[in-house]
N, C-alpha and C. Protein backbone atom coordinates (compact mmCIF):
# COMPACT_ATOMS: atom_id res chain seq x y z
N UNK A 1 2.37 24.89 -2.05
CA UNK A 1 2.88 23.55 -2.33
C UNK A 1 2.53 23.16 -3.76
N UNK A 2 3.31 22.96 -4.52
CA UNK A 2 3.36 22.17 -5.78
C UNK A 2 2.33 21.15 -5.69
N UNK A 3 1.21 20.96 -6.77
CA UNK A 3 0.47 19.47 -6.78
C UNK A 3 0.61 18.38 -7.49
N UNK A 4 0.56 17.14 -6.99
CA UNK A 4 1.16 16.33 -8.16
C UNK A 4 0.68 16.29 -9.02
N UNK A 5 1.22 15.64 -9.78
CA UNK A 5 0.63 15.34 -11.02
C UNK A 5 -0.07 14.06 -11.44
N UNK A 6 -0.25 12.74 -10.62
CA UNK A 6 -0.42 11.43 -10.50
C UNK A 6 -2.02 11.38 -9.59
N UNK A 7 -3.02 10.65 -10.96
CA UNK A 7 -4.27 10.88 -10.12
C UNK A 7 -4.21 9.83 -9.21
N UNK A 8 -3.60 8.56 -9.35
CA UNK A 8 -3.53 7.20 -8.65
C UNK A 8 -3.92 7.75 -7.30
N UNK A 9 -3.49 8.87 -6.77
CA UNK A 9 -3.61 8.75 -5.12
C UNK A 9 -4.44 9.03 -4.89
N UNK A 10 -5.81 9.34 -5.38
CA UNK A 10 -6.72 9.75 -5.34
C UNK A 10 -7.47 8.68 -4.87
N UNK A 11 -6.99 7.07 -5.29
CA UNK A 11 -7.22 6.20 -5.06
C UNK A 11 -6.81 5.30 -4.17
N UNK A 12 -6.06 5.43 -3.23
CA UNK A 12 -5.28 4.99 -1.83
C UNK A 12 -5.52 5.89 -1.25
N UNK A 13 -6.12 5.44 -0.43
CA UNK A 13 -6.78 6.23 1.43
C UNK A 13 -5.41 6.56 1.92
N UNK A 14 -5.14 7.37 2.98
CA UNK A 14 -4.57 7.96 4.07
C UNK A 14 -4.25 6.67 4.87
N UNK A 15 -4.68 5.65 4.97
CA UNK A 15 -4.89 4.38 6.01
C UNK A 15 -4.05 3.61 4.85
N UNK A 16 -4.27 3.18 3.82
CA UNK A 16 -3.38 2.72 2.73
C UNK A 16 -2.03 3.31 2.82
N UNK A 17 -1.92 4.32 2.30
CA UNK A 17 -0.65 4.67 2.29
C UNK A 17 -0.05 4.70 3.46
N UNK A 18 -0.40 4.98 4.97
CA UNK A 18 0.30 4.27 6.25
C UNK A 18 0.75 3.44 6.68
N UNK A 19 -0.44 2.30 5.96
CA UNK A 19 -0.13 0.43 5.93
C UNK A 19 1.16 0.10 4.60
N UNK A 20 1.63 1.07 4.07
CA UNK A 20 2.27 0.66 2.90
C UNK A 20 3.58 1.04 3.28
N UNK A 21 3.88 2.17 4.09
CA UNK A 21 4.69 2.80 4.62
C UNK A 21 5.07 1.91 6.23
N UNK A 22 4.48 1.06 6.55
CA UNK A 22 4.49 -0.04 7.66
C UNK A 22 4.94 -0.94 7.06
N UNK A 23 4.90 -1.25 6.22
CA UNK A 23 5.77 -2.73 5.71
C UNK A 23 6.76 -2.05 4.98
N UNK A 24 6.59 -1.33 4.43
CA UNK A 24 8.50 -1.08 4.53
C UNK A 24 9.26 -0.86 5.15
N UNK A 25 8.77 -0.34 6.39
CA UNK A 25 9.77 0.06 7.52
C UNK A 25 10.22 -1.73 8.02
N UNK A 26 9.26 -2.85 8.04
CA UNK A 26 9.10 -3.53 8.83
C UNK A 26 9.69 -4.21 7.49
N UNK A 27 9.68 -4.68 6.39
CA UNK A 27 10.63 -5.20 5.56
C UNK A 27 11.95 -4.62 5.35
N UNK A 28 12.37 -3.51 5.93
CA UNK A 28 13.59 -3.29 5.88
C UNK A 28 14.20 -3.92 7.21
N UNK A 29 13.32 -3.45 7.75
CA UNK A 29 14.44 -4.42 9.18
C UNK A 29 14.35 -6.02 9.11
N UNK A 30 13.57 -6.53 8.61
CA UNK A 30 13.82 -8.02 8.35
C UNK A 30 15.09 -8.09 7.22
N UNK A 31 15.16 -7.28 6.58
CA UNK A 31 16.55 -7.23 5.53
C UNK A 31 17.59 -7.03 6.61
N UNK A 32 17.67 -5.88 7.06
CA UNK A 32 18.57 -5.60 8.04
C UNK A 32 19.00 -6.77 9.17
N UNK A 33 18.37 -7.63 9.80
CA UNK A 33 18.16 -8.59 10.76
C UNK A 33 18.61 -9.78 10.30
N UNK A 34 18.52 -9.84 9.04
CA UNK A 34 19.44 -10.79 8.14
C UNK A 34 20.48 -10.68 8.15
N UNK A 35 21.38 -9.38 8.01
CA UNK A 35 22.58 -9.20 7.57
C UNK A 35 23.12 -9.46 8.61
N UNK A 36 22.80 -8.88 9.55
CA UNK A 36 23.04 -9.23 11.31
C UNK A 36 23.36 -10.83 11.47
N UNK A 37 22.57 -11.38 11.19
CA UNK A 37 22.24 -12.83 11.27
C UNK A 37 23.87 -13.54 10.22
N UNK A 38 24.02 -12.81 9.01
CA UNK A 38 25.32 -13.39 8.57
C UNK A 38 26.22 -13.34 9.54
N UNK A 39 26.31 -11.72 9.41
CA UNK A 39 27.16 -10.96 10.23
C UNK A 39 28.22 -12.12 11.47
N UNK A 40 27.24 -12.32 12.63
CA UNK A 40 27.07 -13.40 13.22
C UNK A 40 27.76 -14.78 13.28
N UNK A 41 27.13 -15.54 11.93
CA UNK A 41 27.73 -16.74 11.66
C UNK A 41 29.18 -16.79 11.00
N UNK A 42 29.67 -15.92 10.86
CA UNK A 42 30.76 -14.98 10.08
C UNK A 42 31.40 -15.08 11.55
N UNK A 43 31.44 -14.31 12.55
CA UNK A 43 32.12 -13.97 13.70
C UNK A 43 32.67 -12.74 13.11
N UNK A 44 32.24 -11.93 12.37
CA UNK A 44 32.46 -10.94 12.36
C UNK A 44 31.97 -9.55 12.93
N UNK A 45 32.62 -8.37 13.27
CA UNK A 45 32.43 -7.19 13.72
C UNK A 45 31.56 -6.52 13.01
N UNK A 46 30.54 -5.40 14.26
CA UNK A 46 29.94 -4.74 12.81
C UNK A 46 30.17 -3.35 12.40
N UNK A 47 31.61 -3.50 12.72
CA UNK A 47 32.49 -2.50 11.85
C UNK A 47 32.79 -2.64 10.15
N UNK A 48 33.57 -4.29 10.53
CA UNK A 48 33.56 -4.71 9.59
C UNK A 48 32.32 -5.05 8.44
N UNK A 49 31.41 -5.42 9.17
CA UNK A 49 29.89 -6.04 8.31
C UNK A 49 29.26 -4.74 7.46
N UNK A 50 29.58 -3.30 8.36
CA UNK A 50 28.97 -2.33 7.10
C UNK A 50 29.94 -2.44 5.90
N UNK A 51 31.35 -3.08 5.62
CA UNK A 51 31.51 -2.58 4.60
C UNK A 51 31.58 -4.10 3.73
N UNK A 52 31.26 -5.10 4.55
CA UNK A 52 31.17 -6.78 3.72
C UNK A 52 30.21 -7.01 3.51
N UNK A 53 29.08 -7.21 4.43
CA UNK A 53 27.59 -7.67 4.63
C UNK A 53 26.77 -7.02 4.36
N UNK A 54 26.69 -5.39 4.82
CA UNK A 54 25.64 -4.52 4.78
C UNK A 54 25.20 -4.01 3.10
N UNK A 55 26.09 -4.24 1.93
CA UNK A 55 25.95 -3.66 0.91
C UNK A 55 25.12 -4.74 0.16
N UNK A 56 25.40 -6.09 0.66
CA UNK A 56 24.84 -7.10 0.05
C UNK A 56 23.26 -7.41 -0.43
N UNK A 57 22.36 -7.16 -1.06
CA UNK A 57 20.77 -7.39 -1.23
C UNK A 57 20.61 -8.49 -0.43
N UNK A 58 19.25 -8.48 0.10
CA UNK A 58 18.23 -9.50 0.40
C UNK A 58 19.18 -10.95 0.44
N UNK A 59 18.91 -10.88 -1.50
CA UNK A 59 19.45 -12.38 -1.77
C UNK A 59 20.52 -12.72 -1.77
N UNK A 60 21.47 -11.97 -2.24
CA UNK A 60 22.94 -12.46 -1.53
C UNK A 60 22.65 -12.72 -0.37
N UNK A 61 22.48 -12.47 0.49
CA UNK A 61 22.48 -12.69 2.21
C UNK A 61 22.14 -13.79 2.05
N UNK A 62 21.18 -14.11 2.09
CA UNK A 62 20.29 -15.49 2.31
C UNK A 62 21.63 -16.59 1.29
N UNK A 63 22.00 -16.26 0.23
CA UNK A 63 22.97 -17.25 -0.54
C UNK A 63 24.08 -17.41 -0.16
N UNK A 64 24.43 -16.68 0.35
CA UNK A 64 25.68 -16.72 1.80
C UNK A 64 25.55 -17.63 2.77
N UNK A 65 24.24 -17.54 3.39
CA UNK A 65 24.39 -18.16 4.53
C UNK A 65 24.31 -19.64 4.17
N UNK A 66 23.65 -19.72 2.92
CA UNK A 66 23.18 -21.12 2.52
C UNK A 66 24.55 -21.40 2.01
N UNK A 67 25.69 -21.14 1.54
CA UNK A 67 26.49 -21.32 0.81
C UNK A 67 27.73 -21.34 2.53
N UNK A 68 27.69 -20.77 3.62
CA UNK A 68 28.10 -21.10 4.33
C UNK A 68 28.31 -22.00 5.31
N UNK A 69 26.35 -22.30 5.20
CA UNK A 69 26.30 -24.28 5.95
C UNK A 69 26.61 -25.14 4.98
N UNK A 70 26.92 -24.99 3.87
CA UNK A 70 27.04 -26.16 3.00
C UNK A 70 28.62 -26.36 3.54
N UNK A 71 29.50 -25.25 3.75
CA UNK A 71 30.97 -25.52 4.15
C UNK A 71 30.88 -26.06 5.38
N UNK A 72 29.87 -25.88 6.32
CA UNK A 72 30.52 -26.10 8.11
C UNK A 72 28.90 -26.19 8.46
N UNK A 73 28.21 -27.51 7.98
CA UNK A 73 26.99 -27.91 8.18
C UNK A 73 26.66 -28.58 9.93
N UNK A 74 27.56 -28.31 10.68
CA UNK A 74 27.60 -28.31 12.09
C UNK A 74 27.60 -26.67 12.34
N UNK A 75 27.57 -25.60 12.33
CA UNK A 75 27.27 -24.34 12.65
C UNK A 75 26.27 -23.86 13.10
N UNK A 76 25.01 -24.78 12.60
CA UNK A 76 23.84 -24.45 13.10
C UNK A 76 23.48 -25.89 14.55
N UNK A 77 22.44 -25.28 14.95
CA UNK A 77 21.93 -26.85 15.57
C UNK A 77 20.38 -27.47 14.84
N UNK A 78 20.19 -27.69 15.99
CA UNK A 78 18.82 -28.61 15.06
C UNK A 78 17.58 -27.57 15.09
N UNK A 79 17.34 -26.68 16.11
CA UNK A 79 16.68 -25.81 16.95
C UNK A 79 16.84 -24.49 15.22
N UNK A 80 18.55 -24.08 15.44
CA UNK A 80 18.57 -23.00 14.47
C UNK A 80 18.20 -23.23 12.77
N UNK A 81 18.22 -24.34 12.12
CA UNK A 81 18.54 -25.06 11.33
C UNK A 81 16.58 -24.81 10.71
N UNK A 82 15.84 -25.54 12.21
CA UNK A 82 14.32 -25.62 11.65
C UNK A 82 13.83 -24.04 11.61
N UNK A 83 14.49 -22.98 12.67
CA UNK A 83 13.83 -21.90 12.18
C UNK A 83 14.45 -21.48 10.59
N UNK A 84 15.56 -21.42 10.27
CA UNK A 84 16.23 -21.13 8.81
C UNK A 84 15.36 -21.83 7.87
N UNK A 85 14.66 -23.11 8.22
CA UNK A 85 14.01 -23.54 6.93
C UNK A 85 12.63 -22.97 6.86
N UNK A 86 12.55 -22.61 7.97
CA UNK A 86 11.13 -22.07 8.10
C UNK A 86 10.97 -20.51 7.63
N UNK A 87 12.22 -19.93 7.23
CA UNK A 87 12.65 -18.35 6.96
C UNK A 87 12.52 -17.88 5.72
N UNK A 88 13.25 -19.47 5.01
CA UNK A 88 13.33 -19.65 3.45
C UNK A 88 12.28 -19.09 2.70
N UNK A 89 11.31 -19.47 2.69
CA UNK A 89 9.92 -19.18 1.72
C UNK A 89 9.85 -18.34 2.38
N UNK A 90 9.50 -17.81 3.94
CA UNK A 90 9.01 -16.23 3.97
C UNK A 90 9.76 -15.01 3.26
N UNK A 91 11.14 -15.58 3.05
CA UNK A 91 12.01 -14.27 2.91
C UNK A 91 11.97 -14.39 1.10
N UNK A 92 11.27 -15.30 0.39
CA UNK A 92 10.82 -15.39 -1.09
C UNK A 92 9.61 -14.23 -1.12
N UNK A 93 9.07 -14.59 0.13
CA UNK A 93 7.59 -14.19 0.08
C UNK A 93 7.60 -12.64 0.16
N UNK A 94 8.68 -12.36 0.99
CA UNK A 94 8.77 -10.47 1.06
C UNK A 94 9.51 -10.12 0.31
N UNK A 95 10.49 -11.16 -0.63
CA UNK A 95 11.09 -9.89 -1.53
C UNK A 95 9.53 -9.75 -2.58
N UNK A 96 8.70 -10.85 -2.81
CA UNK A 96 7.78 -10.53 -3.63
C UNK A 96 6.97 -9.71 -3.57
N UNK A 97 6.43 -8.99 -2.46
CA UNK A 97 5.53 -8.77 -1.61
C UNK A 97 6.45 -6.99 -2.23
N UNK A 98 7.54 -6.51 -1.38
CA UNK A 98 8.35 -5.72 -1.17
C UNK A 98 8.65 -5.30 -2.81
N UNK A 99 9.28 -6.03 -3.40
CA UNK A 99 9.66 -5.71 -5.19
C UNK A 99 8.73 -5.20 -6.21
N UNK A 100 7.52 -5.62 -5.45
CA UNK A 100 6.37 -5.91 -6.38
C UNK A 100 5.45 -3.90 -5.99
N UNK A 101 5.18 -3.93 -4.62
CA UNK A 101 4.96 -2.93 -4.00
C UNK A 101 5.79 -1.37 -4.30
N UNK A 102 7.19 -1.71 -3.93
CA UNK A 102 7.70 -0.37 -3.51
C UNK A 102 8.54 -0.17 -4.57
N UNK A 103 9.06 -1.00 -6.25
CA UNK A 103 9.77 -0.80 -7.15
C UNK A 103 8.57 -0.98 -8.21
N UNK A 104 7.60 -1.09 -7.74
CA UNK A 104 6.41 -1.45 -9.12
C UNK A 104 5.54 -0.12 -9.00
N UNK A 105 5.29 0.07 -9.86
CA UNK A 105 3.93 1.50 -10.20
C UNK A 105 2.90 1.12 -9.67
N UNK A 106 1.64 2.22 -9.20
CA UNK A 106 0.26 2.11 -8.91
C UNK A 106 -0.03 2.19 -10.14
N UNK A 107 -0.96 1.22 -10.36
CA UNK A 107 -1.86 1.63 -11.64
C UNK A 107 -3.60 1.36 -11.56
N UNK A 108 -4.13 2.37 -11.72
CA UNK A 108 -5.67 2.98 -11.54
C UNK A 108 -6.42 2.13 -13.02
N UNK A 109 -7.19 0.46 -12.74
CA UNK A 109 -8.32 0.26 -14.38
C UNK A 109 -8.98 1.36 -14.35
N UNK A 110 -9.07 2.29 -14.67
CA UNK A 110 -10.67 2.93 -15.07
C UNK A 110 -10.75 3.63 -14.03
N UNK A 111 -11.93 4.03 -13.79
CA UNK A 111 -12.77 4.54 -12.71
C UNK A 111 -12.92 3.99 -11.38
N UNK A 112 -13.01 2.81 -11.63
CA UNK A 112 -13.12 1.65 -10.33
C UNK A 112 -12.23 1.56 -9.39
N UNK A 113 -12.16 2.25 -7.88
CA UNK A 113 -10.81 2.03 -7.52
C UNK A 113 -10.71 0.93 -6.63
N UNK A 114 -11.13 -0.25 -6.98
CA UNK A 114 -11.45 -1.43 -6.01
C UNK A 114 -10.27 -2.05 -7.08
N UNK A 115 -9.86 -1.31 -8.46
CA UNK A 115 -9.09 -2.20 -9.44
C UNK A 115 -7.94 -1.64 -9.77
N UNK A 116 -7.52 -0.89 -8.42
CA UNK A 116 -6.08 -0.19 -8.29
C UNK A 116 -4.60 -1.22 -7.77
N UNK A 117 -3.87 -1.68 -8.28
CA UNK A 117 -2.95 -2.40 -8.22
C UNK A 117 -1.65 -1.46 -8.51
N UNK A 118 -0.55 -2.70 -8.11
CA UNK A 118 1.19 -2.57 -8.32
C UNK A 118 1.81 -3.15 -9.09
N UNK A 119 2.14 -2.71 -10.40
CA UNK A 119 2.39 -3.72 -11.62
C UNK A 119 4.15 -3.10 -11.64
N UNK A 120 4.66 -4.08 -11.23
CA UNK A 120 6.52 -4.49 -12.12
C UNK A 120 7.22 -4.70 -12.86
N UNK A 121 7.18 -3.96 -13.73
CA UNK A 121 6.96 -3.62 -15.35
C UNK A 121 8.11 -4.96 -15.72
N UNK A 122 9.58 -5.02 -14.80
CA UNK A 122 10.83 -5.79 -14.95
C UNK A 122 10.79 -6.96 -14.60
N UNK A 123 9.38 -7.59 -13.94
CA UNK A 123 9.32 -8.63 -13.82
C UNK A 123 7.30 -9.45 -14.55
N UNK A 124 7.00 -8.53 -15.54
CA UNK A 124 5.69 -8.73 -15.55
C UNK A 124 4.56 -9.30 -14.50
N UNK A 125 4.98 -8.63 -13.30
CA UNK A 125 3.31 -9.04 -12.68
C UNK A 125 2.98 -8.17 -11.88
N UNK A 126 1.60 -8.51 -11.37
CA UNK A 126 0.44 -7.38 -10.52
C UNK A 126 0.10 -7.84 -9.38
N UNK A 127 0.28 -7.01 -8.76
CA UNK A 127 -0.10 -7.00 -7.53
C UNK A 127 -0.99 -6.44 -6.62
N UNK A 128 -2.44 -6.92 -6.50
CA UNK A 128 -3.71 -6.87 -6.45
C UNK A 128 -3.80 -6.09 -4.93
N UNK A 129 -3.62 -4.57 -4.84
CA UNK A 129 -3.66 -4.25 -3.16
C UNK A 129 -4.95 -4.54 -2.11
N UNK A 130 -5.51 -4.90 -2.54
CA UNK A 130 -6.12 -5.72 -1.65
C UNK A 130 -5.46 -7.04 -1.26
N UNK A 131 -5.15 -8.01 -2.14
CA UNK A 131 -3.71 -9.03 -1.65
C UNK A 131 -2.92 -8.56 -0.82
N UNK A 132 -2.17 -6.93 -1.22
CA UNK A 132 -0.93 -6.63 -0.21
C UNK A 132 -1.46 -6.78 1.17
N UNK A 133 -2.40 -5.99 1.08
CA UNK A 133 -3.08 -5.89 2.59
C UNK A 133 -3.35 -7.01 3.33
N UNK A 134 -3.86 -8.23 2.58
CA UNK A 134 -4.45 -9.37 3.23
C UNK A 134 -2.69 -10.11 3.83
N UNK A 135 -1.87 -9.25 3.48
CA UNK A 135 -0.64 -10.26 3.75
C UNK A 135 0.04 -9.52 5.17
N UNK A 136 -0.48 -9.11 5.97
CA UNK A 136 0.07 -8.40 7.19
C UNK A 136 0.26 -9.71 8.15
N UNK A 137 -0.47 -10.55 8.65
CA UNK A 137 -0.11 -11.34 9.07
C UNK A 137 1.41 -12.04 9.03
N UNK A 138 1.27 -12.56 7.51
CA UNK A 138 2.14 -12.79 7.10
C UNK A 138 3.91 -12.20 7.12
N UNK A 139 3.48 -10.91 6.71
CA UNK A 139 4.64 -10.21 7.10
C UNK A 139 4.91 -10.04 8.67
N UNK A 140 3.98 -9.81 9.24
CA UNK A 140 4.15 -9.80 10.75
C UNK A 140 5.39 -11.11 11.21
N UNK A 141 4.75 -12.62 10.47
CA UNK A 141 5.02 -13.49 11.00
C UNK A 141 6.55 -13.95 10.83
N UNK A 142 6.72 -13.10 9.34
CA UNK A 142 8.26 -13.50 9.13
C UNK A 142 9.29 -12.38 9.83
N UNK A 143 8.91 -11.30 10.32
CA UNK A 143 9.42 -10.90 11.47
C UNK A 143 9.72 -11.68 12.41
N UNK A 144 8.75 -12.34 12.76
CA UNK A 144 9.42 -13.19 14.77
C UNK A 144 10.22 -13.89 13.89
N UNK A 145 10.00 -14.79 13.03
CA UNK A 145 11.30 -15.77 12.66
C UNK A 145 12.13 -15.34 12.28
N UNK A 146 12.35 -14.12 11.96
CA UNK A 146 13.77 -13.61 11.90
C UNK A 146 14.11 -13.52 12.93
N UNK A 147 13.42 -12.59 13.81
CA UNK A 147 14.09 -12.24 15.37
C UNK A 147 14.28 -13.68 16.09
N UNK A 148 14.12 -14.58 15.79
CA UNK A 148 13.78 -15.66 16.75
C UNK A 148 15.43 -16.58 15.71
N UNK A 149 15.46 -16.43 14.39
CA UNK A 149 16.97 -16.72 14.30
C UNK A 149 18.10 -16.17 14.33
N UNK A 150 17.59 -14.65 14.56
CA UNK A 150 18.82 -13.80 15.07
C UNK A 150 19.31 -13.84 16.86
N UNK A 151 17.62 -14.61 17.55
CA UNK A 151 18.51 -14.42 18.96
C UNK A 151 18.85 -15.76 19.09
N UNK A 152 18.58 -16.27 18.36
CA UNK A 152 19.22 -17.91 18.70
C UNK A 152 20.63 -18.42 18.05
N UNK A 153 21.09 -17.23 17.15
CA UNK A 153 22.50 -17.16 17.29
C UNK A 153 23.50 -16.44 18.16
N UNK A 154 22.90 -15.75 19.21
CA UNK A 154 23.32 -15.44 20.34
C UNK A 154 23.98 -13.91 20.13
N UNK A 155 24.78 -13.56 21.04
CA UNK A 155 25.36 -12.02 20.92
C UNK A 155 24.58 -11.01 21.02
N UNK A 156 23.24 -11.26 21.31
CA UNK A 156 22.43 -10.75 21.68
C UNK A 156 21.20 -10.73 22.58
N UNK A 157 20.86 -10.19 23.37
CA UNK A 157 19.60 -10.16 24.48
C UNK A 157 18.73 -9.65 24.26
N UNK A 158 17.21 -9.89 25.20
CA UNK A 158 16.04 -8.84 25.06
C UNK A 158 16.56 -8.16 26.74
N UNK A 159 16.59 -6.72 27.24
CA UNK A 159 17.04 -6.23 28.02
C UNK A 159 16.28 -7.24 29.38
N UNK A 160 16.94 -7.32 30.60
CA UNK A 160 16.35 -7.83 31.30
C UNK A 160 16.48 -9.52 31.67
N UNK A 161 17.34 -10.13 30.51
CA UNK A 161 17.32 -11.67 30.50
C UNK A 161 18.89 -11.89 30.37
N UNK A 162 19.65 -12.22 31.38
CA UNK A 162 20.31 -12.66 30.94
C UNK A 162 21.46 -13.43 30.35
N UNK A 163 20.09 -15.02 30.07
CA UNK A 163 20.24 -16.10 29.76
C UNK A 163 19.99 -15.94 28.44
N UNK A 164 19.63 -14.78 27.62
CA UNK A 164 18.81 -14.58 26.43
C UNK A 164 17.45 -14.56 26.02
N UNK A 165 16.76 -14.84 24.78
CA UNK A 165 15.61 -14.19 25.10
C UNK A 165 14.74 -15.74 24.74
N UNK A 166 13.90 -16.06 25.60
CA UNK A 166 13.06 -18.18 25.19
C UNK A 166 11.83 -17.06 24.18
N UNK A 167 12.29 -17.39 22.49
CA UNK A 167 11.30 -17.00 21.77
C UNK A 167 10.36 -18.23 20.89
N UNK A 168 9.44 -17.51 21.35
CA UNK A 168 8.45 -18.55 20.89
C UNK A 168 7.62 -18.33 19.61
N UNK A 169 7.41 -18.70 18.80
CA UNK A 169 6.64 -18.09 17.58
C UNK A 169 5.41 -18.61 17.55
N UNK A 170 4.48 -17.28 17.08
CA UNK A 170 3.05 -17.36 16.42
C UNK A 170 2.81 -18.80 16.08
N UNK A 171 1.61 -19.14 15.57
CA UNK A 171 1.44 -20.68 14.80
C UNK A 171 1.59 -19.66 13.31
N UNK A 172 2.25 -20.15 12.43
CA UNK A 172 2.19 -19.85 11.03
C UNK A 172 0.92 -19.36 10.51
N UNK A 173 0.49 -18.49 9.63
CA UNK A 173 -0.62 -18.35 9.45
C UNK A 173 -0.91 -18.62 7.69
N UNK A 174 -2.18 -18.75 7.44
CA UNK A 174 -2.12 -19.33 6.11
C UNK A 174 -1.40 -18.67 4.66
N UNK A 175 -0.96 -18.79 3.74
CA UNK A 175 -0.17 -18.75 3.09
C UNK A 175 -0.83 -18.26 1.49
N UNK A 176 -1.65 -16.94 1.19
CA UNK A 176 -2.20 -16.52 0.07
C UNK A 176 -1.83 -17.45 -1.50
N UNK A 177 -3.04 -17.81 -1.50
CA UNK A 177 -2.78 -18.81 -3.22
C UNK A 177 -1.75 -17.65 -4.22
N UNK A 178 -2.16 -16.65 -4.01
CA UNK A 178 -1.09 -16.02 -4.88
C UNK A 178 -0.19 -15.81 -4.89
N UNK A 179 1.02 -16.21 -4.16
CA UNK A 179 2.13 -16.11 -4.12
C UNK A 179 2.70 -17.63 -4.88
N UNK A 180 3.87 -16.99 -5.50
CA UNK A 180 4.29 -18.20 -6.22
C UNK A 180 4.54 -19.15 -5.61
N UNK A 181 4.82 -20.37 -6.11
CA UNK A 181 4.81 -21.58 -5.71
C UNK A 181 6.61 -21.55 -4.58
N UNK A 182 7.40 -21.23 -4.78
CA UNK A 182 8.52 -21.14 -4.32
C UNK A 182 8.61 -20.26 -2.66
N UNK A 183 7.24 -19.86 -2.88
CA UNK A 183 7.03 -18.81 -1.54
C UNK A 183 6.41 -19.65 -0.57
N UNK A 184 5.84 -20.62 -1.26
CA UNK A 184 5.16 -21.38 0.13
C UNK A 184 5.57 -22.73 0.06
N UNK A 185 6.44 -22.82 -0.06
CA UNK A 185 7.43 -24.33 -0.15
C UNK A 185 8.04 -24.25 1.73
N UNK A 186 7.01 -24.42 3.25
CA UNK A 186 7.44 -24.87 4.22
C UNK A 186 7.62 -26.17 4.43
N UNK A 187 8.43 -26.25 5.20
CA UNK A 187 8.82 -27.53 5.76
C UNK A 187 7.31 -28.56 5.79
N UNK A 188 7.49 -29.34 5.20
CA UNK A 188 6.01 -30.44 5.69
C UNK A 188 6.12 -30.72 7.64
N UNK A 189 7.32 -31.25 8.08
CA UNK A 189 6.96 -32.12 9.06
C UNK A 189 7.80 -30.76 9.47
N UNK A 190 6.53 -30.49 10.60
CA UNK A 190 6.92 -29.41 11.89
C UNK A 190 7.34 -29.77 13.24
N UNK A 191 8.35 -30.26 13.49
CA UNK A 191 8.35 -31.19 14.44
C UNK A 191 8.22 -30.56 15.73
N UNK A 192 7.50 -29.16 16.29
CA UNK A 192 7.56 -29.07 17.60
C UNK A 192 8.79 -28.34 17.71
N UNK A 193 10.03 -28.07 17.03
CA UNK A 193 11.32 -27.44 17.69
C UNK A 193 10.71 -25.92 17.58
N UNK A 194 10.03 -25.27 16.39
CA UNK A 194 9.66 -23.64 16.49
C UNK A 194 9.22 -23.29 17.39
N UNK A 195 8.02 -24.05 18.26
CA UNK A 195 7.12 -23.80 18.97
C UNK A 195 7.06 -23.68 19.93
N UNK A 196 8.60 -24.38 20.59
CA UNK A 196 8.93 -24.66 21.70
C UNK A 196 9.56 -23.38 22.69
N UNK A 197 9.97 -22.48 22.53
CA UNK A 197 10.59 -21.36 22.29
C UNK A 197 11.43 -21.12 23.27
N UNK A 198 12.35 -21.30 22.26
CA UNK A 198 13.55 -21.90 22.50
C UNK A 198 14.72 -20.79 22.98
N UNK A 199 15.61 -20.87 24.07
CA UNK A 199 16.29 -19.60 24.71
C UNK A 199 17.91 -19.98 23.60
N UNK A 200 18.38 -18.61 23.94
CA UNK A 200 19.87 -18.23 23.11
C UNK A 200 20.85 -19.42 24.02
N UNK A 201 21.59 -19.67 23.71
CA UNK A 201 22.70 -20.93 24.25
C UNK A 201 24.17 -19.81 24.60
């Protein structure tokens, strides 16, 4: 076997690079679960959606959909509406998380590997892996709220139900000072509709 050439890994454990390889699998399907989620409010096929929806990034998606309640601001209800606002900043929070990680370099200060980070050369900043790590929760959490606004637009079941699936979400969990300000912009007044967990209509 050929050896690399990159001492950086010398400096990420076996357990690191597993946990790093876990959120991408698990940030791609929140990308994916999105498109679905247009897909959806569209009434479209997902014949059609691989060749409209599926090519689209992250942020198109999300500017779509926002650009689609602005036309037909009855589409959602009150139920779908509070999880979408509640989606907003998480889905800021993983492209940062995600862009920063898996399109940014490891870079090794010195000797010290407690001062091994992910720097994004195209967007100047670092990303402190010990931060990445402290954000599993987090990523965990913007999972259910995806799944929880993809089954509450219906067309879909958890096997076994079916009335659809009553999803209930985690309590939010706290929100790392380091993420930009635009990432943790939630709703102030939580009124009880997330929590309630709420079945597909």
């Amino acid at each position: 076997m050929i050896k690399t050439p990159y001492h950086f890994e010398a400096d990420l454990s076996d357990q690191e690079f597993q946990k790093i390889g876990q959120f991408a699998c698990r940030w791609a399907l929140i990308e994916h679960t999105i498109g679905n989620c247009l897909r959806v409010m569209l009434g479209m096929n997902p014949k059609h959606a691989t060749i409209m929806i599926f090519p689209l990034s992250l942020d198109h998606r999300m500017t779509r959909i926002r650009e689609l309640l602005a036309r037909q601001p009855t589409l959602l209800n009150d139920y779908q509406r509070s999880v979408l606002e509640e989606l907003r900043p998480l889905i800021r929070a993983m492209q940062y998380l995600r862009n920063t990680a898996l399109h940014g370099v490891v870079v090794s200060d010195g000797d010290d590997a407690d001062r091994t980070y992910f720097h994004l050369r195209s967007r100047g900043r670092n990303l402190n892996r010990k931060d990445l790590f402290s954000c599993e929760d987090l990523i965990n959490y913007a999972a259910h709220v995806t799944n929880a606004f993809r089954l509450s637009l219906g067309e879909k079941t958890i096997k076994g139900s079916e009335d659809g699936h009553p999803y209930e979400l985690p309590q939010r969990p706290p929100i790392p000072d380091f993420l930009p300000e635009d990432c943790r912009k939630f709703p102030k007044d939580d009124t009880g509709l997330l929590r309630e967990g709420k079945a597909v209509q």
